[in-house]
Protein backbone atom coordinates (compact mmCIF):
# COMPACT_ATOMS: atom_id res chain seq x y z
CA UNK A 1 189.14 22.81 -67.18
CA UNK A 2 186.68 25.76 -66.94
CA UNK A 3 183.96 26.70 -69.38
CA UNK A 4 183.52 29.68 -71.09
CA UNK A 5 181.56 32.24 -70.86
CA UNK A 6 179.00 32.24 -73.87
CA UNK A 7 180.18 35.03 -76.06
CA UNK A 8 183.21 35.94 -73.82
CA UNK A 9 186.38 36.37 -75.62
CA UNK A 10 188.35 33.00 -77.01
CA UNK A 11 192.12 32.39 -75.78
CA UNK A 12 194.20 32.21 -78.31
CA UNK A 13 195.13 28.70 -79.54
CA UNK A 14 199.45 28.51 -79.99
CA UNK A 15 200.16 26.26 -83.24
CA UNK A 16 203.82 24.86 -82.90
CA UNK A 17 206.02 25.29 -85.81
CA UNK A 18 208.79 22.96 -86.20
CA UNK A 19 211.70 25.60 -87.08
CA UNK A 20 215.42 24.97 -87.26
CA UNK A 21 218.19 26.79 -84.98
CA UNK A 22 218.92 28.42 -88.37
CA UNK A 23 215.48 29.00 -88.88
CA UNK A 24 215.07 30.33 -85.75
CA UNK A 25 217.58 32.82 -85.66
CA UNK A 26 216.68 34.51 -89.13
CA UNK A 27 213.19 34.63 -87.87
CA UNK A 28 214.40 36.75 -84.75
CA UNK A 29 216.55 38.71 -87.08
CA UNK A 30 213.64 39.67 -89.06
CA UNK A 31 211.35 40.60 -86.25
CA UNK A 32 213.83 42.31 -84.74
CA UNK A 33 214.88 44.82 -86.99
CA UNK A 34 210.81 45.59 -87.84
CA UNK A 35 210.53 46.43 -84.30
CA UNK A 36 213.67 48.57 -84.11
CA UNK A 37 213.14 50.26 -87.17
CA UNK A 38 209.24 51.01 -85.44
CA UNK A 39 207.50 50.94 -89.25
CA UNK A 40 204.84 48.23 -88.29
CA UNK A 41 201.53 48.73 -86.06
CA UNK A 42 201.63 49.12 -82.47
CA UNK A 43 199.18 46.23 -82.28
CA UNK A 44 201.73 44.47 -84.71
CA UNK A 45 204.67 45.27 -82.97
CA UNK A 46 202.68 43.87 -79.63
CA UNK A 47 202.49 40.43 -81.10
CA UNK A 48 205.85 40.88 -82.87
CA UNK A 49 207.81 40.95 -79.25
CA UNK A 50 205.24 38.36 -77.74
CA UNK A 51 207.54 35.88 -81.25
CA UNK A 52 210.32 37.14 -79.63
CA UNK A 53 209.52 36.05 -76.20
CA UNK A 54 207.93 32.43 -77.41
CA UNK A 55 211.68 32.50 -79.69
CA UNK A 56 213.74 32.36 -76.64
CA UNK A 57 211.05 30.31 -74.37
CA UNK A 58 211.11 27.89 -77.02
CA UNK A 59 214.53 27.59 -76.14
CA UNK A 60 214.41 27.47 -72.63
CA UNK A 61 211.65 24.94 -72.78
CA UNK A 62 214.03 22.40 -74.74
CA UNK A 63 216.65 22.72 -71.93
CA UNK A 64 214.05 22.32 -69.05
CA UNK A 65 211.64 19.71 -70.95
CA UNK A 66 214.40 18.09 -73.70
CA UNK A 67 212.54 15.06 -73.89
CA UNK A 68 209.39 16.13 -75.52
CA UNK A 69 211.00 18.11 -78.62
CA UNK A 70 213.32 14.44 -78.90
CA UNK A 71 210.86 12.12 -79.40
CA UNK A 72 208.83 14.39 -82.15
CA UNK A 73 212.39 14.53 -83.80
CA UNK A 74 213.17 10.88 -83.59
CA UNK A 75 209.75 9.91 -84.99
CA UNK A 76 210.12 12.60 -87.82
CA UNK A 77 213.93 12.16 -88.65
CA UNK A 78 214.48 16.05 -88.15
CA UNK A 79 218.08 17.34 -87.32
CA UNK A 80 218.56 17.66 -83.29
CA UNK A 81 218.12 21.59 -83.46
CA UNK A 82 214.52 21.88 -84.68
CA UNK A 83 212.17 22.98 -81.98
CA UNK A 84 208.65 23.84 -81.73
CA UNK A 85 208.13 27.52 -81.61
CA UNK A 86 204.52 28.48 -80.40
CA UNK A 87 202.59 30.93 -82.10
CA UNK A 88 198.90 32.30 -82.21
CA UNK A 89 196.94 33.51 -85.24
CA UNK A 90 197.56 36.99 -84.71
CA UNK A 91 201.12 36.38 -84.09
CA UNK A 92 201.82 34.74 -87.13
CA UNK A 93 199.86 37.18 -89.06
CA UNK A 94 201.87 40.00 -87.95
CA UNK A 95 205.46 37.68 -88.91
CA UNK A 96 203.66 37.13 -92.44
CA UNK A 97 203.22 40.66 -92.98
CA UNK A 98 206.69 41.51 -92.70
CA UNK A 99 207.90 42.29 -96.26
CA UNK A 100 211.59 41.10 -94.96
CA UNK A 101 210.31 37.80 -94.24
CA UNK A 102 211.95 35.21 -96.70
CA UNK A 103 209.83 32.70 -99.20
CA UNK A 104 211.73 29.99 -97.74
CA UNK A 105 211.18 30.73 -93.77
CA UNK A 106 207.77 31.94 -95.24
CA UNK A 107 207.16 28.64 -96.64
CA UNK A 108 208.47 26.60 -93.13
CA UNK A 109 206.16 28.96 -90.94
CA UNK A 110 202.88 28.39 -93.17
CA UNK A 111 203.21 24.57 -93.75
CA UNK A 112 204.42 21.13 -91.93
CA UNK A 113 207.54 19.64 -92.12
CA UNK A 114 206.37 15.97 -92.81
């Protein structure tokens, strides 16, 4: 562990949310299309393909390391395809400011599931 510098810049902290396969797929849907249609920020758009990348690591990272995303689901009772998907602030600010964004994914991405 290193210190930091006093008044450097902060790394950015990734929050897991607990999102569904389903969940998951609308959510790459959404971001996708923002960034194809190019009517967000560039420093939107930045964070918006850095949710794409942590979408399919995410997935990746429950083949490689199943075990961890299994024993938050056993202890919870959520269905076998929820999987954390890590996001920073600024990440998830630029998802919530997409007006395509449904209440209900909305909803999943701004709260727990317990």
């Amino acid at each position: 562990m290193s210190a930091l510098a006093e008044g450097g810049a902060v790394p950015d902290v990734l929050v897991p949310h607990w999102l569904t396969a389903a969940e998951r797929e609308e959510l790459r849907t959404v971001v996708r299309r923002a960034l194809d249609a190019g009517a967000v920020h560039p420093l939107a758009a930045f964070h918006l393909a850095d949710v794409l990348t942590e979408l399919h690591v995410a997935t990746a990272r429950d083949v490689v390391w199943p075990s961890s995303a299994a024993r938050v689901r056993r202890v919870t009772g959520w269905g076998a395809d929820v999987l954390p998907v890590r996001l920073s602030a600024r990440e998830l600010a630029s998802v919530l400011e997409l007006s395509a964004l449904a209440p209900a994914l909305r909803t999943a991405l701004c709260q727990d599931r317990v």
